[in-house]
N, C-alpha and C. Protein backbone atom coordinates (compact mmCIF):
# COMPACT_ATOMS: atom_id res chain seq x y z
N UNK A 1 -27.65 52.06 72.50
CA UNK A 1 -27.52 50.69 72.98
C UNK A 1 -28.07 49.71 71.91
N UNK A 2 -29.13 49.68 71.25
CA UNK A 2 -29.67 49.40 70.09
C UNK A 2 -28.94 49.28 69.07
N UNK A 3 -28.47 50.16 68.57
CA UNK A 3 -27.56 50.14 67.35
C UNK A 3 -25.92 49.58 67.69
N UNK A 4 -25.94 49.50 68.92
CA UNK A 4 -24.45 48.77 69.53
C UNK A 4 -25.12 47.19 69.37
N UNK A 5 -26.09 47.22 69.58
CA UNK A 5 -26.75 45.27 69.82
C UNK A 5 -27.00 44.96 67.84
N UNK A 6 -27.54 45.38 67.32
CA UNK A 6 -27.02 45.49 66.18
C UNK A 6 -26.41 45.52 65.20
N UNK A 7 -25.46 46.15 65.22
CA UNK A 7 -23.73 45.81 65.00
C UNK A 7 -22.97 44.97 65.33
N UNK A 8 -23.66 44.48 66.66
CA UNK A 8 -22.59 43.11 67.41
C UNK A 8 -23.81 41.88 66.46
N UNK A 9 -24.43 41.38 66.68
CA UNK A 9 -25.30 40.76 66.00
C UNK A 9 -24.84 40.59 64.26
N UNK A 10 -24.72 41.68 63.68
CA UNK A 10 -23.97 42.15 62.39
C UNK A 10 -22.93 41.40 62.56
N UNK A 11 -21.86 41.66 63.24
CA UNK A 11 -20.37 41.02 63.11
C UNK A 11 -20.52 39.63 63.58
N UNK A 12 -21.26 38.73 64.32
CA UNK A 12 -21.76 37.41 64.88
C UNK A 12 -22.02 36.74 63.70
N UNK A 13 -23.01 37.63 62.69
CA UNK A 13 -23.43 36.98 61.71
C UNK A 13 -22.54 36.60 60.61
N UNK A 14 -21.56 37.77 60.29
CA UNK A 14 -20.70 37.74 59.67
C UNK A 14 -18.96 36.43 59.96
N UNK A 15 -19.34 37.11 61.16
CA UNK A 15 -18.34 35.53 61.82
C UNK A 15 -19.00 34.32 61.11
N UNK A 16 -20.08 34.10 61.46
CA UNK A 16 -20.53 32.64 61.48
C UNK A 16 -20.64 32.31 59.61
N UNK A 17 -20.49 33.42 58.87
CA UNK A 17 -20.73 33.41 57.45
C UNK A 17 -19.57 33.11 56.94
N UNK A 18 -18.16 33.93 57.36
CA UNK A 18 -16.85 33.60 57.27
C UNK A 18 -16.65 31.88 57.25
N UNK A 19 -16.84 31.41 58.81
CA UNK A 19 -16.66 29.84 59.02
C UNK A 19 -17.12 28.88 58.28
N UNK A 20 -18.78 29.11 58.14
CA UNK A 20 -19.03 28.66 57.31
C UNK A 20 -18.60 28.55 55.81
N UNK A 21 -18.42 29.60 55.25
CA UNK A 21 -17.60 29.45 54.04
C UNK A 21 -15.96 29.01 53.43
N UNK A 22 -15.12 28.81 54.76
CA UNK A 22 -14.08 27.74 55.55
C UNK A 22 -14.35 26.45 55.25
N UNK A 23 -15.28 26.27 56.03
CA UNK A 23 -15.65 24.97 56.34
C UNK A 23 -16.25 24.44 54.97
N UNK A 24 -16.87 25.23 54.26
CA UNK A 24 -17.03 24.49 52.68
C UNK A 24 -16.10 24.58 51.53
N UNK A 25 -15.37 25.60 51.73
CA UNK A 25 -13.80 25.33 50.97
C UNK A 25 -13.47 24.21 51.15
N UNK A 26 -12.81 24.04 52.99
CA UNK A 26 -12.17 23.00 52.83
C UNK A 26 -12.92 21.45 52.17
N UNK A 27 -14.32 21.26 52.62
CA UNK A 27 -14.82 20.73 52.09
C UNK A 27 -14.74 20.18 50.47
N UNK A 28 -14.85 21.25 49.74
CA UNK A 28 -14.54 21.42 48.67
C UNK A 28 -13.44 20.62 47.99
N UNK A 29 -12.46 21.29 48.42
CA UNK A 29 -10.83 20.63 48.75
C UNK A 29 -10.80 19.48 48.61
N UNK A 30 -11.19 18.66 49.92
CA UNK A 30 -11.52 17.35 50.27
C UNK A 30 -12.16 16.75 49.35
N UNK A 31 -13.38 16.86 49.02
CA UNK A 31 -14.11 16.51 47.94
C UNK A 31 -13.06 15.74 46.28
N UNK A 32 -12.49 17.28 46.10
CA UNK A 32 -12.13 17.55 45.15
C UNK A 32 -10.12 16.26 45.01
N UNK A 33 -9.83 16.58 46.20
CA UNK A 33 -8.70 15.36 46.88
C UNK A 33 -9.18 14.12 46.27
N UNK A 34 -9.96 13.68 47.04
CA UNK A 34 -10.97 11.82 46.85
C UNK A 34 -11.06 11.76 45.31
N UNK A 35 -11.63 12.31 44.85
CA UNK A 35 -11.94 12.20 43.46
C UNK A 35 -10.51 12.32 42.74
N UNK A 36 -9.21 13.06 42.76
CA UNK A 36 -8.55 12.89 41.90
C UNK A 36 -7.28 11.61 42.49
N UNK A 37 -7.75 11.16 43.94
CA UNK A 37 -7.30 10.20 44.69
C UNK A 37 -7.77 8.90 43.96
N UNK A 38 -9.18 8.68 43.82
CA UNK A 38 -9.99 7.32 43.38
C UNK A 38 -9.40 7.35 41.34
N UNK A 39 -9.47 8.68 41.18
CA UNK A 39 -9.30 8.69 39.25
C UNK A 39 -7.80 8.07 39.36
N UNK A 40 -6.70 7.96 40.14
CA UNK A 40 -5.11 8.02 40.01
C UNK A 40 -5.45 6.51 40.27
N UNK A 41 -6.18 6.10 40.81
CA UNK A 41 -6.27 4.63 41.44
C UNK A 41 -6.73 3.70 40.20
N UNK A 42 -7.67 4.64 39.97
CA UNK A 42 -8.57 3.67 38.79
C UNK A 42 -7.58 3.46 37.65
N UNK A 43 -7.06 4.52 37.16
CA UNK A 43 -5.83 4.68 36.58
C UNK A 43 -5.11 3.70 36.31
N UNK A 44 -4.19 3.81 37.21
CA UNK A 44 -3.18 3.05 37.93
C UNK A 44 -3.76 1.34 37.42
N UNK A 45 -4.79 1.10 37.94
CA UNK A 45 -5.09 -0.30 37.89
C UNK A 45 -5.61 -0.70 36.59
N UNK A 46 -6.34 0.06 35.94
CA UNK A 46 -6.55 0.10 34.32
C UNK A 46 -4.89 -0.19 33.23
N UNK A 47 -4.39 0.93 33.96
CA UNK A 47 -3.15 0.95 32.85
C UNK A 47 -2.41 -0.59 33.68
């Protein structure tokens, strides 16, 4: 029963490690969007 609570706990953790690392990709992404969004702008209005 122990080593079943364990393992589930294990895979919980692992879930929540997965999402989290989702959730900062996309982040990432986003991040990474804005910035070549604001450089095309600045751009744009420079040239």
């Amino acid at each position: 029963m122990i080593k079943l609570n364990k393992e589930q706990s294990a895979l919980n953790n692992y879930k929540k490690y997965m999402v989290k690392m989702m959730v900062n990709e996309d982040l990432i992404i986003g991040v990474a969007a804005a910035f070549l969004f604001i450089a095309a702008v600045f751009i744009w209005f420079v040239g």
